[in-house]
Structures are given as C-alpha cells and as structure tokens.
N, C-alpha and C. Protein backbone atom coordinates (compact mmCIF):
# COMPACT_ATOMS: atom_id res chain seq x y z
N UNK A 1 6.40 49.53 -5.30
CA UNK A 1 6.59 50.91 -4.94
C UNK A 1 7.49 51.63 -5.93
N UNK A 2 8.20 51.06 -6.97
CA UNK A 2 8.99 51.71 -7.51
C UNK A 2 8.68 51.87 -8.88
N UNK A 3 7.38 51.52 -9.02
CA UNK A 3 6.44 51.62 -10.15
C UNK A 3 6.66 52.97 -10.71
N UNK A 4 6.65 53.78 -11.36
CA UNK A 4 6.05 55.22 -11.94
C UNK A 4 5.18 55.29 -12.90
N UNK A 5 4.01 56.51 -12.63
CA UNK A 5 2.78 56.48 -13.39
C UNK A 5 2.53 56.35 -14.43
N UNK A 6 1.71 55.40 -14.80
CA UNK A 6 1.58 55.72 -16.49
C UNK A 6 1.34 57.15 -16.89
N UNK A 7 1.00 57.10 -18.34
CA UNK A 7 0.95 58.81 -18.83
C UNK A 7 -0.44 58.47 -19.10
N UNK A 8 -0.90 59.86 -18.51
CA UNK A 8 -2.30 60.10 -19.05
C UNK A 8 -2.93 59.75 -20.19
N UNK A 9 -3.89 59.04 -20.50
CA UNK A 9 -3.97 58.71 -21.91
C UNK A 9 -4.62 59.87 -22.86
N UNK A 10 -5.67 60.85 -21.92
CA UNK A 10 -6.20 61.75 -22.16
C UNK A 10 -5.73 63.23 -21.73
N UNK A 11 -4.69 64.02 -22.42
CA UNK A 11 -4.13 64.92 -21.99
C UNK A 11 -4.65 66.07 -22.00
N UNK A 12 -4.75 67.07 -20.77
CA UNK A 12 -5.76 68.18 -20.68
C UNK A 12 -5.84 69.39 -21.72
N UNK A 13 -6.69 69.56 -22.41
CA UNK A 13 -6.72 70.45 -23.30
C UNK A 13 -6.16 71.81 -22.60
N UNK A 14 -5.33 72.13 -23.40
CA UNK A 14 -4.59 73.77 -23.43
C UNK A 14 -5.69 74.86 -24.45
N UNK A 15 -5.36 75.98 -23.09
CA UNK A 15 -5.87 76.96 -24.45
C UNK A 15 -5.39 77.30 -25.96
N UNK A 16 -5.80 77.03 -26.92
CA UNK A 16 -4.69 77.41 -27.96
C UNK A 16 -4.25 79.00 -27.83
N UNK A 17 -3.49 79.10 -29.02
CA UNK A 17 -2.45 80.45 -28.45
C UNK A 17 -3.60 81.38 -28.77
N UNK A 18 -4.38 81.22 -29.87
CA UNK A 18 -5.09 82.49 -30.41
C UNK A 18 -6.04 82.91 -29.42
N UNK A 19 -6.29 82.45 -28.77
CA UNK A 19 -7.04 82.67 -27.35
C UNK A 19 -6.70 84.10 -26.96
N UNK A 20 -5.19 83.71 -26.60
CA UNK A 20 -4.62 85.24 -25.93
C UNK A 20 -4.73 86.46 -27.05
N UNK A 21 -5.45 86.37 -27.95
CA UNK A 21 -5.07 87.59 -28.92
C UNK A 21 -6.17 88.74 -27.88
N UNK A 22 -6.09 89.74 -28.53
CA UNK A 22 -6.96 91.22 -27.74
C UNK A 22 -8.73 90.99 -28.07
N UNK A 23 -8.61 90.59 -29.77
CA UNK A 23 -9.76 90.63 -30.32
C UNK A 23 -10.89 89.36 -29.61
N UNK A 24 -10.10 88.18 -28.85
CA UNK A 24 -11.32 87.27 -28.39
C UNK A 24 -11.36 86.84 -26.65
N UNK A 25 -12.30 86.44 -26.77
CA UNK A 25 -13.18 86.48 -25.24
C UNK A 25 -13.25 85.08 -25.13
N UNK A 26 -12.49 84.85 -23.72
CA UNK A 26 -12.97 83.10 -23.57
C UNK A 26 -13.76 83.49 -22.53
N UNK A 27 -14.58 82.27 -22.80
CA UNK A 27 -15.66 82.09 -22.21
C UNK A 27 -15.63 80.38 -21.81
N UNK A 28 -14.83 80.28 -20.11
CA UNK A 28 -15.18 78.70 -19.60
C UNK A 28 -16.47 78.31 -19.28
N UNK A 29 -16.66 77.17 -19.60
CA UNK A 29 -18.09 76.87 -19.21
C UNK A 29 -17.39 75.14 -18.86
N UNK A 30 -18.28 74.40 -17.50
CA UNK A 30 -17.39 73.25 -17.08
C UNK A 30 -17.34 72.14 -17.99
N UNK A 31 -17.76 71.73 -19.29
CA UNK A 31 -17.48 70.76 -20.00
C UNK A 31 -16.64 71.63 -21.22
N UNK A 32 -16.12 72.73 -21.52
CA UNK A 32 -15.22 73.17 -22.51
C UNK A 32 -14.83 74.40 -22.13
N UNK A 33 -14.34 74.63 -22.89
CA UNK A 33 -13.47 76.56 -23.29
C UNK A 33 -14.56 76.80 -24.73
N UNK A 34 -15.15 78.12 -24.55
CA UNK A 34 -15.37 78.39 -25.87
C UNK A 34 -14.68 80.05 -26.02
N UNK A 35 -14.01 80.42 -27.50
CA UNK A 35 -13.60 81.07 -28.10
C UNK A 35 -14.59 81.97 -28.86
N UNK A 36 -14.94 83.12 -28.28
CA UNK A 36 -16.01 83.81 -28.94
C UNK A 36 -14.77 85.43 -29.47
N UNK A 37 -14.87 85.63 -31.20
CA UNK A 37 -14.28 86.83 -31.24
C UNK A 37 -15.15 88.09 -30.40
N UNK A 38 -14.68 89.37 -29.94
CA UNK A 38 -15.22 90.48 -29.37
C UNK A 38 -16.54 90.71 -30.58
N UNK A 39 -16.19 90.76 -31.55
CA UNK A 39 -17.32 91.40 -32.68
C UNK A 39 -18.20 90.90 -32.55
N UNK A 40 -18.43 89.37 -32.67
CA UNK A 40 -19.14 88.19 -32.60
C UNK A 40 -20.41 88.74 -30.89
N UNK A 41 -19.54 89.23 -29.75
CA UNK A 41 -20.03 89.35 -29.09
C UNK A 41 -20.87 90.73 -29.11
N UNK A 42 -20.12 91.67 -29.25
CA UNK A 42 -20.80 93.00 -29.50
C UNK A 42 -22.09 93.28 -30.49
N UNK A 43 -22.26 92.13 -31.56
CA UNK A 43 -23.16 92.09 -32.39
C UNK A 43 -24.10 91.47 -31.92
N UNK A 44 -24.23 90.52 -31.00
CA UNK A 44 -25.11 90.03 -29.91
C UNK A 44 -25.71 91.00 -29.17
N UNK A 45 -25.01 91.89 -28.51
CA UNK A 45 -25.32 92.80 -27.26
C UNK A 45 -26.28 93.63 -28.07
N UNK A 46 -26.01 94.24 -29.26
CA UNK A 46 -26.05 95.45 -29.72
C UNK A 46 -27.85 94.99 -30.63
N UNK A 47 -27.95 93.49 -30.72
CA UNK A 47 -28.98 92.92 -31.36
C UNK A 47 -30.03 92.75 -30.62
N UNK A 48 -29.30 92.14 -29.19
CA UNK A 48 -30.21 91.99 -28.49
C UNK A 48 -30.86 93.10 -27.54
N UNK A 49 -30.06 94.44 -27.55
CA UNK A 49 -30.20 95.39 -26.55
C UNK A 49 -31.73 95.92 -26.09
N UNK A 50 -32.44 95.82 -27.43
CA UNK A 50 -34.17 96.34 -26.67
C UNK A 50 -34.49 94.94 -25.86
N UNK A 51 -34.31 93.74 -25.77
CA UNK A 51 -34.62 92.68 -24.88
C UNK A 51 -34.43 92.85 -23.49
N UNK A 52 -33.15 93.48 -23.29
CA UNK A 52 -32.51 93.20 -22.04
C UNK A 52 -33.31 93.99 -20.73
N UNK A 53 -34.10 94.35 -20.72
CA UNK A 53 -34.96 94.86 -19.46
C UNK A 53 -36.25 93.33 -19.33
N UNK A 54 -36.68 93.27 -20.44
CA UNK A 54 -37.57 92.03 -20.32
C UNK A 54 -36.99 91.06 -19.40
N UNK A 55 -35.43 90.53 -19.80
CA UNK A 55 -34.80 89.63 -19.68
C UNK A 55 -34.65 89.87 -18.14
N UNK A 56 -33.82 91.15 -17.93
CA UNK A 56 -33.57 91.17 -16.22
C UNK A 56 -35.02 91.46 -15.69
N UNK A 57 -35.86 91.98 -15.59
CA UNK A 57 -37.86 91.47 -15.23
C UNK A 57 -37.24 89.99 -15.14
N UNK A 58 -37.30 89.34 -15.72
CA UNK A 58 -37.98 88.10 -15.89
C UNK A 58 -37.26 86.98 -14.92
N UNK A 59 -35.49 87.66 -14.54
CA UNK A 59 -34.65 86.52 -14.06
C UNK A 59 -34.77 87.21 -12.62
N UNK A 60 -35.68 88.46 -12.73
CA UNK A 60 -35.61 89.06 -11.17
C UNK A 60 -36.91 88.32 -10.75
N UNK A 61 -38.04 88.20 -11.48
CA UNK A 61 -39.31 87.47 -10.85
C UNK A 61 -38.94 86.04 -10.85
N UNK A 62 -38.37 85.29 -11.37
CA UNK A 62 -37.92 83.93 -11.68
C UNK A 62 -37.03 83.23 -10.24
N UNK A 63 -36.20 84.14 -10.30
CA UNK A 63 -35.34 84.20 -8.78
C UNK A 63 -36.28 84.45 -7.46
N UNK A 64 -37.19 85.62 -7.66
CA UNK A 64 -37.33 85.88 -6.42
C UNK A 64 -38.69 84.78 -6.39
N UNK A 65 -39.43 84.10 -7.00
CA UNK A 65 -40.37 83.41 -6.92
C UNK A 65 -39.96 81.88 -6.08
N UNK A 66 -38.87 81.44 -6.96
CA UNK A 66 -38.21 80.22 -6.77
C UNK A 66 -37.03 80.04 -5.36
N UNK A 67 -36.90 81.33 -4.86
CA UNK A 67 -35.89 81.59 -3.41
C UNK A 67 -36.34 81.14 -2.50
C-alpha cells in the first residue's frame, strides 16, 4: 500500500504554445490535435465555395436516406 505510481511512460501531448496564436485554428480530431493556419483554411473555403450546395444536397439525401 505504500507503493507510489510509476510515471507514465507515455506523457500526454500538450498543445504547443503556437497553437494559441490568433492566426491558427485547432482542429481536435480523437487520435490527434491538428494545427491548421486561418489562411490555409480560408483558401479552402474560398476554393471550394461553388461545391458547397452539392455537398450539403448530398449529406442532406445521404442522412435522410440512411435515418
């Protein structure tokens, strides 16, 4: 009983600091943290923007098919 725990051998990843800056977006997902800058993202949105009606069609028939 007077044992005390070993130390974790695998210690939980911390966000690094640059995380907190203004310019980036975390994004948890359950096997990591990913670090996406804002630009990185906005150049996505802005690329993909004629898609995005297809896309919501498609996850609205997809959903309501499979419910």
């Amino acid at each position: 009983m007077g044992k005390r725990p070993k130390k974790c051998k695998h210690p939980v990843a911390s966000i690094p600091r640059k995380a907190s800056s203004p310019h980036s977006i975390i994004i948890i997902t359950p096997p990591n943290v990913i670090i996406v800058p804002r630009l990185l993202v906005l150049v996505f949105l802005v690329y993909n923007f004629p898609f995005f009606p297809f896309l919501f069609l498609f996850f609205l028939i997809f959903n309501l098919r499979f419910s």
